[in-house]
Protein backbone atom coordinates (compact mmCIF):
# COMPACT_ATOMS: atom_id res chain seq x y z
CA UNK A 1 120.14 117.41 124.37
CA UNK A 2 116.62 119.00 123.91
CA UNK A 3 115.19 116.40 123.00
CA UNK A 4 116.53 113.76 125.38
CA UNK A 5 115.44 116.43 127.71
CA UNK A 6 111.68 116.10 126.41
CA UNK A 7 111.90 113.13 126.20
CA UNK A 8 112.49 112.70 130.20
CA UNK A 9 109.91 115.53 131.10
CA UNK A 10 107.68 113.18 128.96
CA UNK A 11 108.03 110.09 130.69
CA UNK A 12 107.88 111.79 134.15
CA UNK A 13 104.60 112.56 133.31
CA UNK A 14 103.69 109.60 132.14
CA UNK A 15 104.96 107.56 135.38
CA UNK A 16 103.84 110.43 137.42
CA UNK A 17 100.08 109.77 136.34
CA UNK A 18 97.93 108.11 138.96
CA UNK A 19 95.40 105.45 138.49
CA UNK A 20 94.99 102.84 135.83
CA UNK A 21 96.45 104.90 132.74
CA UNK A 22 99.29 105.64 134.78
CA UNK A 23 100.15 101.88 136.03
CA UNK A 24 99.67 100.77 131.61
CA UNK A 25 101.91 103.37 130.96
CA UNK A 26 104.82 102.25 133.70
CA UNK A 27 104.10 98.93 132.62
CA UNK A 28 104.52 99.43 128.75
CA UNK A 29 107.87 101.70 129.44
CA UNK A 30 109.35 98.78 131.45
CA UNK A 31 108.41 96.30 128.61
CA UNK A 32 109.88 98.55 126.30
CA UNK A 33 113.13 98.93 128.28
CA UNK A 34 113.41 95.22 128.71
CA UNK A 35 112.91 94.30 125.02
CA UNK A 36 115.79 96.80 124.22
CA UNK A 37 117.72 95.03 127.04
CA UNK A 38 117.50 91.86 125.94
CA UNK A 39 117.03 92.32 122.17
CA UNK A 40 119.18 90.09 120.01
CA UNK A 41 122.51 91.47 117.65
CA UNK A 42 120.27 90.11 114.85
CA UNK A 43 116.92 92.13 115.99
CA UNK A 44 119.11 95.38 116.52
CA UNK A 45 120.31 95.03 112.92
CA UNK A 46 116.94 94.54 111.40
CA UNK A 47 115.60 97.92 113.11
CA UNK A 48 118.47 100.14 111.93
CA UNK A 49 118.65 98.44 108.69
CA UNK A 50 114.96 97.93 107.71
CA UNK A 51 115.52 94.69 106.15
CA UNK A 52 114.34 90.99 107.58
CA UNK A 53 117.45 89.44 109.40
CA UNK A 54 117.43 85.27 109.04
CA UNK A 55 116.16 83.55 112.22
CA UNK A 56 119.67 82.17 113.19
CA UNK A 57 120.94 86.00 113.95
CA UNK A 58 118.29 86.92 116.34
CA UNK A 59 119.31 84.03 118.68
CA UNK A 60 121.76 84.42 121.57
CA UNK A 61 124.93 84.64 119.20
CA UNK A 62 126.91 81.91 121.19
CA UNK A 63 123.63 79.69 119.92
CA UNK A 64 123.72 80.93 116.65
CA UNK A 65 127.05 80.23 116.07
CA UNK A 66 126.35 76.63 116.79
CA UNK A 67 123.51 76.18 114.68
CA UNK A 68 125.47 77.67 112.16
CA UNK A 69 128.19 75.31 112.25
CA UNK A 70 126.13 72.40 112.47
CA UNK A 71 124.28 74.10 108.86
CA UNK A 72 120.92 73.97 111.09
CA UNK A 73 120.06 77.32 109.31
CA UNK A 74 120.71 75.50 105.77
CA UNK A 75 118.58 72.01 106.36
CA UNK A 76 119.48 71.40 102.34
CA UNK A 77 122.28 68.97 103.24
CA UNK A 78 120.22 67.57 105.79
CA UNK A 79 117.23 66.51 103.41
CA UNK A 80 120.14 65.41 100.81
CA UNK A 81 121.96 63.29 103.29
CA UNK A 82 117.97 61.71 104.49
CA UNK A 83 116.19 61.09 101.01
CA UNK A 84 119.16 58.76 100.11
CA UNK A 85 118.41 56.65 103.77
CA UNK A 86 114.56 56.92 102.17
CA UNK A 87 115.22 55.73 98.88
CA UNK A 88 116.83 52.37 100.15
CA UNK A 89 114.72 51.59 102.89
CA UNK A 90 111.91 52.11 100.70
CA UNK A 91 113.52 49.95 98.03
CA UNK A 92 113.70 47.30 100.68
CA UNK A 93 110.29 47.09 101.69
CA UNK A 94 107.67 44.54 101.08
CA UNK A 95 105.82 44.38 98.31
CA UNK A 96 102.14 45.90 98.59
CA UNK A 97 104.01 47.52 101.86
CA UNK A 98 104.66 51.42 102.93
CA UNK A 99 108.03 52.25 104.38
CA UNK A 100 108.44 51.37 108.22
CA UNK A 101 107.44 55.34 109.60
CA UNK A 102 109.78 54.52 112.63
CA UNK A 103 112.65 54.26 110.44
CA UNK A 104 112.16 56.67 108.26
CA UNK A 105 112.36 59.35 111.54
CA UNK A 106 115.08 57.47 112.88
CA UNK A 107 117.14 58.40 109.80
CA UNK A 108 115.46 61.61 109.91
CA UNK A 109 117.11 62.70 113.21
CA UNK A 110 120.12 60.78 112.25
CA UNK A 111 120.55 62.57 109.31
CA UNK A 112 120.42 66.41 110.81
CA UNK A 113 123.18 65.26 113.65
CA UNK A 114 125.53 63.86 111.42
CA UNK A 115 125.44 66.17 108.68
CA UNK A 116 125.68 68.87 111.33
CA UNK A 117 128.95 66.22 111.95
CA UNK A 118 129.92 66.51 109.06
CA UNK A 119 129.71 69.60 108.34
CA UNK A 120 131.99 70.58 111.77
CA UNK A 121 134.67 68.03 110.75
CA UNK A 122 134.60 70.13 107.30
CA UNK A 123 134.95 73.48 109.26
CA UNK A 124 137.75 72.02 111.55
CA UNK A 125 139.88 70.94 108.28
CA UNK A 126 139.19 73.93 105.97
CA UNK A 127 139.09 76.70 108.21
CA UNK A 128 141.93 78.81 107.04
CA UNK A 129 140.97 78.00 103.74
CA UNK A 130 137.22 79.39 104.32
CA UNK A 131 138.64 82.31 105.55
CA UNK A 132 139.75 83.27 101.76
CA UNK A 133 136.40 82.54 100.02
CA UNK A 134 133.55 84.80 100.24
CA UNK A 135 130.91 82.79 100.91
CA UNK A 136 132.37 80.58 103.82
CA UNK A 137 134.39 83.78 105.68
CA UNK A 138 132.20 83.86 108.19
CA UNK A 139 131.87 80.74 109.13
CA UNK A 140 131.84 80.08 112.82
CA UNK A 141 135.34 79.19 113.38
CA UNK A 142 136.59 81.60 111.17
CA UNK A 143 135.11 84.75 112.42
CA UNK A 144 136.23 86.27 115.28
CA UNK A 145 135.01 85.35 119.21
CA UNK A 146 133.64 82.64 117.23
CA UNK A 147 133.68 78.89 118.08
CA UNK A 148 137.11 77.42 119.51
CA UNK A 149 138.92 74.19 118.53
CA UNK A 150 138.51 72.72 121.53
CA UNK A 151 134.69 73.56 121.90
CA UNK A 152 133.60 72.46 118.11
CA UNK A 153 135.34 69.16 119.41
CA UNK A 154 133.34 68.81 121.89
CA UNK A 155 130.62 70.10 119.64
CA UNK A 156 131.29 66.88 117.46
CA UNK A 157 131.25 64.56 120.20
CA UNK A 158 128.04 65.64 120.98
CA UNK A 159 126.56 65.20 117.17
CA UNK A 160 128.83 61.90 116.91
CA UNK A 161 127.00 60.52 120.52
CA UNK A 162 123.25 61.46 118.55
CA UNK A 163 124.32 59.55 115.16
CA UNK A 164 125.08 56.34 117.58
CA UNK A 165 121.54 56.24 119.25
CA UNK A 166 120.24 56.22 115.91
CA UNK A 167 122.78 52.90 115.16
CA UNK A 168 121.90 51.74 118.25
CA UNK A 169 118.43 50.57 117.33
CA UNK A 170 119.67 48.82 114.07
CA UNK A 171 120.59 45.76 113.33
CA UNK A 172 124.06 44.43 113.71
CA UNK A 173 124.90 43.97 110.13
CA UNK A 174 123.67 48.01 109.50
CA UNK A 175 125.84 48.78 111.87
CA UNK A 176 128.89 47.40 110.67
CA UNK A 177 127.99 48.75 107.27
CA UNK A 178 127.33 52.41 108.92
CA UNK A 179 130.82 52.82 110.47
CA UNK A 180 132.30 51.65 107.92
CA UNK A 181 131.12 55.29 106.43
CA UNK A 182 132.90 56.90 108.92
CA UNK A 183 136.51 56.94 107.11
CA UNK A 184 135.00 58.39 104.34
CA UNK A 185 133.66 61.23 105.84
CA UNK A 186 137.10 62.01 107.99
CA UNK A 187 139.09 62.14 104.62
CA UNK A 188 136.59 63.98 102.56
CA UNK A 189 137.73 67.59 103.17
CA UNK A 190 140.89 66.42 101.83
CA UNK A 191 139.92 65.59 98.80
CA UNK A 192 139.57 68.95 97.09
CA UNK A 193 143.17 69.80 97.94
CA UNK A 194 144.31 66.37 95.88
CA UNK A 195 141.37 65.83 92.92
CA UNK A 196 139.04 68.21 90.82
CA UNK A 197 136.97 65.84 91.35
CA UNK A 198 135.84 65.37 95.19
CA UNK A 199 132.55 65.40 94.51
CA UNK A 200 132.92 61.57 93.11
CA UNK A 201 133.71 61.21 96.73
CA UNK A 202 131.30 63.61 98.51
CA UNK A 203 128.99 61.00 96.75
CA UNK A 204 129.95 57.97 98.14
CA UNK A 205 129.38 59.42 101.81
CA UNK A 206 125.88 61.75 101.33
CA UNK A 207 124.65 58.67 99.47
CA UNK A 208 125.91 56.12 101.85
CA UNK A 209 122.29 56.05 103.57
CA UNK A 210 120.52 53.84 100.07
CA UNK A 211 123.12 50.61 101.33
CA UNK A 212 122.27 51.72 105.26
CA UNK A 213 118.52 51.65 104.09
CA UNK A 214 118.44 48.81 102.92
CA UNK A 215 120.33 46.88 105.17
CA UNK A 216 118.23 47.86 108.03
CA UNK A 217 115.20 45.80 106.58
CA UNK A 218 117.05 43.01 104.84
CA UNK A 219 119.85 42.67 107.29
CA UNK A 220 122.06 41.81 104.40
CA UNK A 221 122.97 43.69 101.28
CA UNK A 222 122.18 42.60 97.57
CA UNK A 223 123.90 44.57 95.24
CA UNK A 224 122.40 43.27 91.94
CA UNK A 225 119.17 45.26 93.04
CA UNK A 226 120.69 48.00 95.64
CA UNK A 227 123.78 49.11 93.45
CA UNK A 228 122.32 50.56 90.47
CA UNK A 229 120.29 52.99 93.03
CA UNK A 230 123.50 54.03 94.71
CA UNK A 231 125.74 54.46 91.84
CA UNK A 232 122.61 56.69 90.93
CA UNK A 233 122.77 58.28 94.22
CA UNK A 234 126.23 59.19 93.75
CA UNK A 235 125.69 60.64 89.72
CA UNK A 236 123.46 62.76 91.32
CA UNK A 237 125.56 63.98 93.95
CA UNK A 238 128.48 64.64 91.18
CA UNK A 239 125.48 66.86 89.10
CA UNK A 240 124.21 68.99 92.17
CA UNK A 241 127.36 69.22 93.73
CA UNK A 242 129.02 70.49 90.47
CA UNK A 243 126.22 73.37 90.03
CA UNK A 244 126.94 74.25 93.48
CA UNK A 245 130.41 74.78 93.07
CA UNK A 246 130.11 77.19 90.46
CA UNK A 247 129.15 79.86 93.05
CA UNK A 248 132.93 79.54 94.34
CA UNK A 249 135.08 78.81 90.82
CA UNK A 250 136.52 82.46 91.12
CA UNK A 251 137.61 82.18 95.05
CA UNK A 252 138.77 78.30 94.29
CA UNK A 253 141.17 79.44 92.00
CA UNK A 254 142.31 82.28 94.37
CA UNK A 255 142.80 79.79 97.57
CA UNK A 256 143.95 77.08 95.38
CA UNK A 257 141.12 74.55 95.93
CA UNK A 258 139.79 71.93 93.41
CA UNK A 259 136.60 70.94 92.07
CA UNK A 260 134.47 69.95 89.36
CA UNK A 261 133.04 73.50 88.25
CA UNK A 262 136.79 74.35 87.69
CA UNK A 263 137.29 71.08 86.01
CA UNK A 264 134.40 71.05 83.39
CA UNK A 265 134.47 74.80 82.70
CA UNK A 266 132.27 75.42 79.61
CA UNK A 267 131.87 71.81 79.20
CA UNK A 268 129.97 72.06 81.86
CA UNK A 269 126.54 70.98 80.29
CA UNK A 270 127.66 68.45 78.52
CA UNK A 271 129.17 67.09 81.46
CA UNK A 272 126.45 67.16 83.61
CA UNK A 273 124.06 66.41 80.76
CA UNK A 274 125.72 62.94 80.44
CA UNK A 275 125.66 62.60 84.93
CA UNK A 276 122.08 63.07 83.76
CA UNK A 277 121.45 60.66 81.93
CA UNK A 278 123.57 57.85 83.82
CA UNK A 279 121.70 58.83 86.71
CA UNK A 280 117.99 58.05 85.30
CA UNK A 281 119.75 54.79 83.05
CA UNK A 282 120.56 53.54 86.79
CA UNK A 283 117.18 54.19 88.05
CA UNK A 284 115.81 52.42 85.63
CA UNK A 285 118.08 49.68 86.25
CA UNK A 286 116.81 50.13 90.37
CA UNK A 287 113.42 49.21 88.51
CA UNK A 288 114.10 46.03 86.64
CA UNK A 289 116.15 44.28 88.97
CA UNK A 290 113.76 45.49 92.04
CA UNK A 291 110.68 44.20 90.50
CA UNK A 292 108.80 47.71 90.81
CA UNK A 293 105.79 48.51 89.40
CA UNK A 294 104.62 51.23 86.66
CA UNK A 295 104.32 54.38 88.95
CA UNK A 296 108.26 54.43 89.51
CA UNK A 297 108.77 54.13 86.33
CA UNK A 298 106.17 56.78 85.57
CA UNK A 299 107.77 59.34 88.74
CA UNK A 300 111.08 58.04 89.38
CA UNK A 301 112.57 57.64 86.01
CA UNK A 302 110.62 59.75 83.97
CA UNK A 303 110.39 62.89 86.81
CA UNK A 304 113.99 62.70 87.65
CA UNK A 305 114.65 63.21 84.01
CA UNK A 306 112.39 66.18 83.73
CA UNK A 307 114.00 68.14 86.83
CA UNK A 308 117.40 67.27 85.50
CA UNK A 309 116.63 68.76 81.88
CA UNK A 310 114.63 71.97 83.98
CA UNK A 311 118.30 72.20 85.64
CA UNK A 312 120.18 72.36 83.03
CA UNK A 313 118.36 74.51 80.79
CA UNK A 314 117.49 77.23 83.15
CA UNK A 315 120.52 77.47 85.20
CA UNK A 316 123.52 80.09 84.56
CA UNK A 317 126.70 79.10 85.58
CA UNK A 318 128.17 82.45 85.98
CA UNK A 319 125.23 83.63 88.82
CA UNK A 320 125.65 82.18 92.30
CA UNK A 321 122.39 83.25 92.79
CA UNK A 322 120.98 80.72 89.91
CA UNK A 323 123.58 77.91 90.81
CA UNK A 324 122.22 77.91 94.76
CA UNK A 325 117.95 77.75 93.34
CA UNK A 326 118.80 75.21 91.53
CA UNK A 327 120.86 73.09 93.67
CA UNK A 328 118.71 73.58 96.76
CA UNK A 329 115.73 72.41 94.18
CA UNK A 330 117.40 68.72 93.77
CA UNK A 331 115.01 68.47 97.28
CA UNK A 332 112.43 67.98 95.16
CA UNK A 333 113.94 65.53 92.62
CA UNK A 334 115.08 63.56 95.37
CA UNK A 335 111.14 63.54 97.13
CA UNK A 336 110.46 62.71 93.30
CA UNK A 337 112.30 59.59 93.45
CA UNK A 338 111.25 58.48 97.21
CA UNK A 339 107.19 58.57 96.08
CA UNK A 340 108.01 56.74 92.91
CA UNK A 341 110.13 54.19 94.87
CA UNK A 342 106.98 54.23 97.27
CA UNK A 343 104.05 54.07 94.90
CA UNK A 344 106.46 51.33 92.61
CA UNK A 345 106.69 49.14 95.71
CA UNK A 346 103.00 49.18 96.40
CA UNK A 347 101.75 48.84 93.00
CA UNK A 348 104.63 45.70 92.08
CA UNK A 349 102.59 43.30 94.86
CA UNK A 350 99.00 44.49 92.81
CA UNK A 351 101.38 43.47 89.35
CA UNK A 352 102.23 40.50 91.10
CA UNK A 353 98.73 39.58 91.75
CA UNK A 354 98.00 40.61 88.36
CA UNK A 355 100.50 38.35 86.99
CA UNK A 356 99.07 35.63 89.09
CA UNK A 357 95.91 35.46 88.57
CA UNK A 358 95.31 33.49 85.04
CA UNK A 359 97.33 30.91 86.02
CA UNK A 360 94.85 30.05 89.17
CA UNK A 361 91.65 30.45 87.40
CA UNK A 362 92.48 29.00 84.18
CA UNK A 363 90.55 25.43 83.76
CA UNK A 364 91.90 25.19 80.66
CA UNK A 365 95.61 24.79 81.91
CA UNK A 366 94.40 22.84 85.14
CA UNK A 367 92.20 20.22 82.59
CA UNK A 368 95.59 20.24 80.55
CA UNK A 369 97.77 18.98 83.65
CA UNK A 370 95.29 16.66 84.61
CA UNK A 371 95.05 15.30 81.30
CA UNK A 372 99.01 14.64 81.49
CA UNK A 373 99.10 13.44 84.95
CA UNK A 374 96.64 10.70 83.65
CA UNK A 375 98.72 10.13 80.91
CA UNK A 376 101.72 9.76 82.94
């Protein structure tokens, strides 16, 4: 009480002060009084705790609970749903040609609404399970005063409308193919209550985007050059996702949830080691039957194969810690593969040339059809 009692004698002082000093002092007592008023749950925290607070808690919480649930603090699944979309429009582009930029920000945006989509039809399915794993328990609609049923419907209406002004500006065929994604991603948080093996189909939807891709510039799909970079896709999916669900293999078994880390126990990099290797041998299928030049070869194939062996060799199953760095690193693996698809695209139309070249300068083969033509 004495000192809330200085403290007042203080700031009578202080406002009682005439003149300039006196009108910066009012002023900085009112700022100060305002910040406290309108400081954030997240802000508040950080000042009794002393440690940083993520940007996502010093927002309004009725924002931050959205962004939350839409995994707008976590843009990992974001750039793992997008570098897929990359990869096959990339793969589907001229030769000598860059990517179209217009599409590649189209799928962009169109990734971060419907993972956030995704991610909200998850929360909606698994949410009493979440509530028994330590790492999801305080997930929007678990926690409570969080987000309501009804309004992470509505929620998902809103991502869903986003997704379809993306389709909207594709061509009919891509659109088709795009919806026809759409059952896939409905049934997928069902799949680790029936398989250990859900990531097989977590794969199928996050890599969706190579056939989307590349169906957007060829309006049709070929499979002889497209597949072997989306069964890739998918072997990659199976290897991150794996890693990632190591962090959870004690909870899993708790709340009675499947998946691969539980699966594969110790065989776990051996496993994985093999997803490895099928993933590159597809890549380098992508190559041959996409006519791409050295540089993919060089960056996709060989650089894929590098951060795959870095994964496996450095990471320890039993850390969640080690098992989230190195899943949130298959970023880079996947930005690996988009510049090699990029730089193998651009350098296959100089090959081409290349390639080309003798046969339009050589006198000796034109004198030799001549010569038969006369003949003839």
């Amino acid at each position: 009480m004495a000192a809330l009692a200085k403290f007042m004698r203080g700031t009578s002082l202080l406002l009682g002060r005439k003149g300039f000093g006196g009108k910066m002092a009012r002023f900085q007592l009112r700022a100060s009084l305002l910040r406290v008023r309108f400081m954030s749950q997240g802000e508040r925290k950080e000042e009794k705790s002393g440690k940083t607070i993520p940007l996502v808690d010093r927002l309004p919480r009725k924002i931050g609970l959205y962004i939350k649930l839409a995994r707008m603090d976590r843009p990992i699944g974001s750039w793992l749903l997008m570098l897929p979309c990359w990869w096959g429009t990339t793969l589907a582009t001229s030769p000598g040609s860059l990517p179209s930029p217009t599409l590649l920000a189209m799928f962009m945006f169109g990734s971060i609404v419907m993972r956030g989509a995704g991610c909200t039809i998850n929360d909606l399915w698994d949410r009493d399970l979440d509530a028994k794993v330590e790492r999801t328990k305080d997930r929007p609609l678990v926690v409570e005063n969080g987000v309501s049923v009804p309004n992470a419907l509505t929620f998902l209406g809103a991502q869903l409308f986003g997704g379809l002004t993306v389709l909207a500006n594709l061509n009919y065929y891509t659109q088709v193919l795009s919806l026809c994604s759409m059952p896939l991603v409905v049934v997928y948080p069902l799949m680790k209550r029936i398989t250990y093996l859900p990531q097989i189909w977590l794969g199928m939807v996050f890599n969706w985007g190579v056939l989307v891709g590349y169906a957007s510039q060829m309006n049709t799909l070929d499979l002889y050059v497209v597949g072997p970079l989306y069964i890739s896709g998918i072997l990659w999916t199976v290897f991150y996702d794996t890693i990632y669900a190591h962090q959870d293999k004690r909870d899993d078994v708790t709340a009675g949830v499947k998946s691969s880390a539980l699966l594969f126990g110790d065989n776990s990099t051996l496993v994985l080691s093999s997803l490895g290797v099928g993933m590159v041998g597809c890549l380098y299928l992508t190559g041959e039957n996409g006519g791409l030049g050295l540089p993919y070869y060089i960056l996709a194939v060989g650089g894929s194969g590098l951060h795959i062996s870095w994964q496996l060799l450095s990471v320890n199953f039993d850390s969640p810690k080690s098992c989230r760095d190195k899943f949130i690193s298959n970023q880079w693996l996947g930005l690996i593969v988009f510049l090699g698809l990029v730089l193998g695209r651009l350098y296959s139309d100089v090959q081409q040339k290349g390639d080309e070249k003798p046969h339009a300068t050589s006198k000796t083969e034109v004198d030799s059809v001549v010569s038969t033509g006369q003949k003839s």
